[in-house]
Protein backbone atom coordinates (compact mmCIF):
# COMPACT_ATOMS: atom_id res chain seq x y z
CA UNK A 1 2.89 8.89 16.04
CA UNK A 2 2.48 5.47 14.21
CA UNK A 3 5.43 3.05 13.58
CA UNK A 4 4.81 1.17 9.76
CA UNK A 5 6.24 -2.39 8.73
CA UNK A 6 5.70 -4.00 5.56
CA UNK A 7 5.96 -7.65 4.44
CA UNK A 8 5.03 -10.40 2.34
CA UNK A 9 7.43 -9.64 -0.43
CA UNK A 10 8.16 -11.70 -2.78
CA UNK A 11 9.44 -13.37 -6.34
CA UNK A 12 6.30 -14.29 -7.73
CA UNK A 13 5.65 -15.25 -11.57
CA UNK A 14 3.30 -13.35 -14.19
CA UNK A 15 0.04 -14.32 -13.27
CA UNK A 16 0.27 -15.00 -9.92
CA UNK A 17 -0.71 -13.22 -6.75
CA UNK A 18 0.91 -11.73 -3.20
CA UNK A 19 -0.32 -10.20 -0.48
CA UNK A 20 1.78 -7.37 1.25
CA UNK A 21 1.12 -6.40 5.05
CA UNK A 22 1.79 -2.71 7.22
CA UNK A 23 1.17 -3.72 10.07
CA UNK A 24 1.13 -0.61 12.46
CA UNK A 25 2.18 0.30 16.36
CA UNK A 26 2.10 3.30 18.28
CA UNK A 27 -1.77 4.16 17.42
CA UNK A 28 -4.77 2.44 15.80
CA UNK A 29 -4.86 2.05 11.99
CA UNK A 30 -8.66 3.81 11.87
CA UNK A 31 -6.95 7.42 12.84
CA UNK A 32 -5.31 7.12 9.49
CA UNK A 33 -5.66 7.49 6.25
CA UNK A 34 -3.59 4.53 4.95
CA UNK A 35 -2.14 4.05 1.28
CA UNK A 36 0.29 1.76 -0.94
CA UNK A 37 3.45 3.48 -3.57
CA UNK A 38 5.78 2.06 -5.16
CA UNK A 39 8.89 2.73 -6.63
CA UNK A 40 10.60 1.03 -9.36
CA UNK A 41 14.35 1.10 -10.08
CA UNK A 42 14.88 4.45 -11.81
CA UNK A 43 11.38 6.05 -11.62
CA UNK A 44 9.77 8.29 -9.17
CA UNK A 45 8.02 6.58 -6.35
CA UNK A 46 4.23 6.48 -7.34
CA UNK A 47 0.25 5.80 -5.96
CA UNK A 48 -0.73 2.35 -5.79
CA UNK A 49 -4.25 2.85 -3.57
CA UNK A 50 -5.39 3.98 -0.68
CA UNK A 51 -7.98 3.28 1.73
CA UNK A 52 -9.81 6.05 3.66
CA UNK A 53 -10.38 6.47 8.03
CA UNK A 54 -11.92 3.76 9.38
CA UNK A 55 -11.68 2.27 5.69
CA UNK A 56 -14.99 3.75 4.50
CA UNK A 57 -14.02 4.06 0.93
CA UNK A 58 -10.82 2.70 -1.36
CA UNK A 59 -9.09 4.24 -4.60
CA UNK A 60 -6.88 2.90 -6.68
CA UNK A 61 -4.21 3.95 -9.53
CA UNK A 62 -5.77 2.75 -12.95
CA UNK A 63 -2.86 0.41 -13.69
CA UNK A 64 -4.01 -1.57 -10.62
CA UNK A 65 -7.37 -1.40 -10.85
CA UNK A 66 -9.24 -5.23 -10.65
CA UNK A 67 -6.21 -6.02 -9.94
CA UNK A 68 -5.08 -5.14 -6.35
CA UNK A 69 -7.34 -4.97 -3.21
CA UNK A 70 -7.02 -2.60 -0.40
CA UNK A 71 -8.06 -3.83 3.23
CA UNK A 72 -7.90 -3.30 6.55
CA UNK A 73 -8.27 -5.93 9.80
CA UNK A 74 -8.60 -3.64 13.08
CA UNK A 75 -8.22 -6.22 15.38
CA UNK A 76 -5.03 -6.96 14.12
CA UNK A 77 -4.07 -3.36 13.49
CA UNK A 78 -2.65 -4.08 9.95
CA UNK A 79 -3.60 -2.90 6.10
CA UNK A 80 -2.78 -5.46 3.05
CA UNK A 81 -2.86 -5.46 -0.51
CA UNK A 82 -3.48 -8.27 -1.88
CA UNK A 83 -2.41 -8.01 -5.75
CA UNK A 84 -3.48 -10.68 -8.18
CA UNK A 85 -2.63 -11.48 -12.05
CA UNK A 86 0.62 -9.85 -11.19
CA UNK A 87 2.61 -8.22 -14.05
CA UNK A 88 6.62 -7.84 -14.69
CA UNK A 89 5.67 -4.00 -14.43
CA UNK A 90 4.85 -4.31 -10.87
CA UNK A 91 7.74 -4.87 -10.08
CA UNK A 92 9.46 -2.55 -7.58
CA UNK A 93 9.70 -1.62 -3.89
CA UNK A 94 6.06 -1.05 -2.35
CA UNK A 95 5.32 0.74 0.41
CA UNK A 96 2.95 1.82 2.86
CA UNK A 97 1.83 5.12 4.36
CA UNK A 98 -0.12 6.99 6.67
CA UNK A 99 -1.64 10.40 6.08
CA UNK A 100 -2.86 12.17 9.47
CA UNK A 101 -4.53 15.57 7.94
CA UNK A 102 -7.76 16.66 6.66
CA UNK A 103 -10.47 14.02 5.72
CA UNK A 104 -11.07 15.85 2.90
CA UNK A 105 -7.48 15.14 1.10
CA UNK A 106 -7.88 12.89 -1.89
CA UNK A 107 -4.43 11.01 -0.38
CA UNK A 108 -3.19 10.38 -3.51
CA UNK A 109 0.03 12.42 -3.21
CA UNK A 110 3.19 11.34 -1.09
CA UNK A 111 3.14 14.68 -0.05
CA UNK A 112 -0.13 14.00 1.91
CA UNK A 113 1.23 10.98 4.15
CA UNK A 114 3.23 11.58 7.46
CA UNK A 115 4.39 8.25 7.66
CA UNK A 116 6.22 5.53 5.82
CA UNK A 117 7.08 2.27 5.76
CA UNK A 118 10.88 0.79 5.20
CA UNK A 119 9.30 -1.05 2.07
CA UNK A 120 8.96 -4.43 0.71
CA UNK A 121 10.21 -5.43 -2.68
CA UNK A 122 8.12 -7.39 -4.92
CA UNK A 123 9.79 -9.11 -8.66
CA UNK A 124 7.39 -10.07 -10.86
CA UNK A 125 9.41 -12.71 -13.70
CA UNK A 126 8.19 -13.06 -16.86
């Protein structure tokens, strides 16, 4: 079982940048697939990226795209996001997750993740 804490929230302007942290305890980040959601007030919670086992290979939502990076430091046992040229619809809670199953899922789905985060809320002002 894994243990997930995000942070780096934040009140950031259009056009700027944050990076959000999960960092992870009970077992190493590599036995994972690991991926960002997030929810805004009123809407469903949704896929933000993800990045593969042993972070061989990233996806990302299309409204992200160029935008956010997904990345993973081992030795510190944590995933981040770094999101630049920020927009107000961003905004929302983002979370992290970690998807123990087959490493054939495409881990797009919340449905596919075992484990979540308490979230981190990022405000983008315009």
């Amino acid at each position: 079982q894994v243990q997930l804490v995000e942070s780096g929230g934040g009140l950031v302007q259009a056009g700027g940048s944050l990076r959000l942290s999960c960092a992870a305890s009970g077992r190493t980040f590599s036995s994972y697939a690991v991926g960002w959601f997030r929810q805004a007030p009123g809407k469903e919670r949704e896929f933000v990226a993800r990045l593969s086992r042993s972070g061989g290979s990233t996806y990302y939502a299309d409204s992200v795209k160029g935008r956010f990076t997904i990345s993973m430091d081992n030795a510190k046992n944590t995933v981040y996001l770094q999101m630049n040229s920020l927009k107000p619809e961003d905004t929302a809670v983002y979370y992290c997750a970690a998807g123990a199953g087959s490493y054939y899922r495409a881990y797009v789905t919340l449905n596919e993740y075992d484990y979540w985060g308490q979230g981190t809320q990022v405000t983008v002002s315009s």
